[in-house]
C-alpha atoms as a PDB file:
ATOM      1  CA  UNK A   1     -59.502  50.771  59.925  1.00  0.00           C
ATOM      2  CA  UNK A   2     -57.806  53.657  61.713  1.00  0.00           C
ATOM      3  CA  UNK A   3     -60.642  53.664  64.316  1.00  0.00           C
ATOM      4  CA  UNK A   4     -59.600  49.687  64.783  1.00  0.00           C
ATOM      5  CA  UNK A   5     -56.177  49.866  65.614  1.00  0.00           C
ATOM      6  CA  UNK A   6     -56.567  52.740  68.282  1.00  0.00           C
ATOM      7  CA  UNK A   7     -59.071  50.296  69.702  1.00  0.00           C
ATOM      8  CA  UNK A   8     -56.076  48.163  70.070  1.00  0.00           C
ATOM      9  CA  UNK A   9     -53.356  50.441  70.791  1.00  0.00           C
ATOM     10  CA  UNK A  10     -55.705  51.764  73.424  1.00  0.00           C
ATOM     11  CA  UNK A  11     -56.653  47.990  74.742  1.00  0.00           C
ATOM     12  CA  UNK A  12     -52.598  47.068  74.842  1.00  0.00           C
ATOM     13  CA  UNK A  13     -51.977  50.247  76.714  1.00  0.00           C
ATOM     14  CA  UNK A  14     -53.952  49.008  79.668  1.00  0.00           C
ATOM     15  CA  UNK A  15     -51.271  46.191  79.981  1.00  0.00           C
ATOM     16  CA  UNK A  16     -48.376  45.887  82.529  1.00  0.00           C
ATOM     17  CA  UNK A  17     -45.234  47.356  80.270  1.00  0.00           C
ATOM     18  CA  UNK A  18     -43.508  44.353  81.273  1.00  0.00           C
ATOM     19  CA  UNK A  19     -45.680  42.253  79.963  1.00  0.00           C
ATOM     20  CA  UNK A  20     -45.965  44.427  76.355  1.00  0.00           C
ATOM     21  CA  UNK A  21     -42.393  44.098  76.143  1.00  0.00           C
ATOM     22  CA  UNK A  22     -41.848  40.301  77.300  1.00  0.00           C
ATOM     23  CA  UNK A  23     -44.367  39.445  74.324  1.00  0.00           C
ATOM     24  CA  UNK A  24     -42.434  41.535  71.881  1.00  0.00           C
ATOM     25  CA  UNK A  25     -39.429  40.008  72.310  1.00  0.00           C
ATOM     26  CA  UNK A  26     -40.956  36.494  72.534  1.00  0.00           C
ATOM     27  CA  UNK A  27     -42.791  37.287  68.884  1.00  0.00           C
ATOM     28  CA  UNK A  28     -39.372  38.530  68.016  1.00  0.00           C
ATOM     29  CA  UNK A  29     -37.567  35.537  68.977  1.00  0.00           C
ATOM     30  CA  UNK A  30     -40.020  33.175  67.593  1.00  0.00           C
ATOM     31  CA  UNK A  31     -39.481  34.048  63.875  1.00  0.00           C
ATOM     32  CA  UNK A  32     -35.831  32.789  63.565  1.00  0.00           C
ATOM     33  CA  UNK A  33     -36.404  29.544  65.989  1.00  0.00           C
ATOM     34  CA  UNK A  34     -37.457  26.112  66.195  1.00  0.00           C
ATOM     35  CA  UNK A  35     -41.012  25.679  67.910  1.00  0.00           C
ATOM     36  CA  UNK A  36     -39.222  23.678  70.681  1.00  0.00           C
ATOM     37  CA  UNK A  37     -36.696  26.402  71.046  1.00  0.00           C
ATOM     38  CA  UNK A  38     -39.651  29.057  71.278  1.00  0.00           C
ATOM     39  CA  UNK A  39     -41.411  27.433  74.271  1.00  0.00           C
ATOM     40  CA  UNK A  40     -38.004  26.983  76.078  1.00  0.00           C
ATOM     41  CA  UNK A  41     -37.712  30.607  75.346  1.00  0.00           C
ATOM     42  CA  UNK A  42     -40.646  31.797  76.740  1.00  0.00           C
ATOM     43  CA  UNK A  43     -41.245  29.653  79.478  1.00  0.00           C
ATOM     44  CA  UNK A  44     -37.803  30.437  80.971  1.00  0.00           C
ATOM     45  CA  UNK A  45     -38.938  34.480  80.090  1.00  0.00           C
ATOM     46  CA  UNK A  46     -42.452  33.633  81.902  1.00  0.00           C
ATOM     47  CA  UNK A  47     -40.411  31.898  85.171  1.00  0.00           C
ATOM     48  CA  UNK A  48     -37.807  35.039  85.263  1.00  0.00           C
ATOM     49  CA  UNK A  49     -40.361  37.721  84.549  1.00  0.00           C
ATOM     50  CA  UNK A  50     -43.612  37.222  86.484  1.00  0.00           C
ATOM     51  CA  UNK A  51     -44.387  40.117  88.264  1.00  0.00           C
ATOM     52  CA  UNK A  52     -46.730  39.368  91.311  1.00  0.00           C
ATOM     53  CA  UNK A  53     -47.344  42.774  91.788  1.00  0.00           C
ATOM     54  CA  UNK A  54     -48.381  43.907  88.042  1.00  0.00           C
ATOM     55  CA  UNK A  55     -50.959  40.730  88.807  1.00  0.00           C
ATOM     56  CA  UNK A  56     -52.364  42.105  91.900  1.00  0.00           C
ATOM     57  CA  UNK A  57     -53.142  45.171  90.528  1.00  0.00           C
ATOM     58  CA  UNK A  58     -54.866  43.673  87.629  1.00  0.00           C
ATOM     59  CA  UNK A  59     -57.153  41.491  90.480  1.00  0.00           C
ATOM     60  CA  UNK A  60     -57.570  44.378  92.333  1.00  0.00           C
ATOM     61  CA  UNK A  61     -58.549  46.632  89.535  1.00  0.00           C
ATOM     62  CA  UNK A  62     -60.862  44.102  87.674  1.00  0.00           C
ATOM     63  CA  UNK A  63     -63.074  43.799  91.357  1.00  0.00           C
ATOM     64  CA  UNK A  64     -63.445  47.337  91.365  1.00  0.00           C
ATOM     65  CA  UNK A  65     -64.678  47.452  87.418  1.00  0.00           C
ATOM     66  CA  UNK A  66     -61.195  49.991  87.002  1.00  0.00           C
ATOM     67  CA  UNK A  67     -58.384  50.295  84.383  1.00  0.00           C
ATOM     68  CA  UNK A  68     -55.270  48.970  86.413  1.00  0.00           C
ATOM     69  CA  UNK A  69     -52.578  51.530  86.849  1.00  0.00           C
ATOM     70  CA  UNK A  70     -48.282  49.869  86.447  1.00  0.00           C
ATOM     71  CA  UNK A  71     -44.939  51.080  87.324  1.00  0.00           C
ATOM     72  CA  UNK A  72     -42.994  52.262  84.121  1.00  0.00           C
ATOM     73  CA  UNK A  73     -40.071  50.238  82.778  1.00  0.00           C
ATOM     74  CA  UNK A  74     -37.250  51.225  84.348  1.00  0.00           C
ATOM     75  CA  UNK A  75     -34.641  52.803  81.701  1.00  0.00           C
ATOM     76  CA  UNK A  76     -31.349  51.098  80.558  1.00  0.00           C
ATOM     77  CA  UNK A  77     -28.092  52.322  82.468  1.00  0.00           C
ATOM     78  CA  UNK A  78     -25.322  53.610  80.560  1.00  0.00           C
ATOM     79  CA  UNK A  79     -22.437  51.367  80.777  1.00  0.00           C
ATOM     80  CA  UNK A  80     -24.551  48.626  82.367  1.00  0.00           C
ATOM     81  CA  UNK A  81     -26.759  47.444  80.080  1.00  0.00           C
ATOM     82  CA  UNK A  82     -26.371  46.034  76.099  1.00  0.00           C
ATOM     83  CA  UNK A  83     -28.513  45.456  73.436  1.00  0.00           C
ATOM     84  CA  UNK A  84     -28.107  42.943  70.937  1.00  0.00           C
ATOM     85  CA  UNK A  85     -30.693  42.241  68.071  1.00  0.00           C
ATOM     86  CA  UNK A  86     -32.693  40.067  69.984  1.00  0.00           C
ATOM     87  CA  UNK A  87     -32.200  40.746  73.344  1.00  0.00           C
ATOM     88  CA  UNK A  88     -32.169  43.762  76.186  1.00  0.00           C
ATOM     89  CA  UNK A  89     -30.059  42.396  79.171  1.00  0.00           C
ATOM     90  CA  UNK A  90     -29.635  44.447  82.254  1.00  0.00           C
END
């Protein structure tokens, strides 16, 4: 089993952090709304989030048969930034 989930740790790591972290928080969200709500939820996250670059490096890395390579999250600023217990707002 432990030999599994490394497989998948190690399969999610190859994703854009963005991405990783949009999911999360759309999972997250899910569990205390209505379906309806959900899909307003994460189509509005989808239309705010989209990152064209994170895409073309997934294009460009799948023609070349290579793991694609993303930009770190950028981290919270101090006196900018809040997090509530379903949300991280910048």
């Amino acid at each position: 089993m432990v030999d599994a989930v490394l497989d998948i740790a190690s399969e999610i790591s190859t994703k854009s952090p963005l991405a990783i972290w949009g999911t999360k928080e759309s999972i997250n969200y899910t569990r205390d709304h209505s379906v309806a709500d959900s899909l307003n939820f994460i189509a509005t996250w989808q239309a705010g989030m989209y990152q064209p670059k994170d895409m073309a490096s997934v294009f460009e890395a799948q023609s070349k048969r290579e793991d694609p390579e993303f930009d770190d999250l950028p981290p919270a600023r101090k006196g900018l930034a809040f997090k509530s217990s379903r949300f991280f707002c910048l």
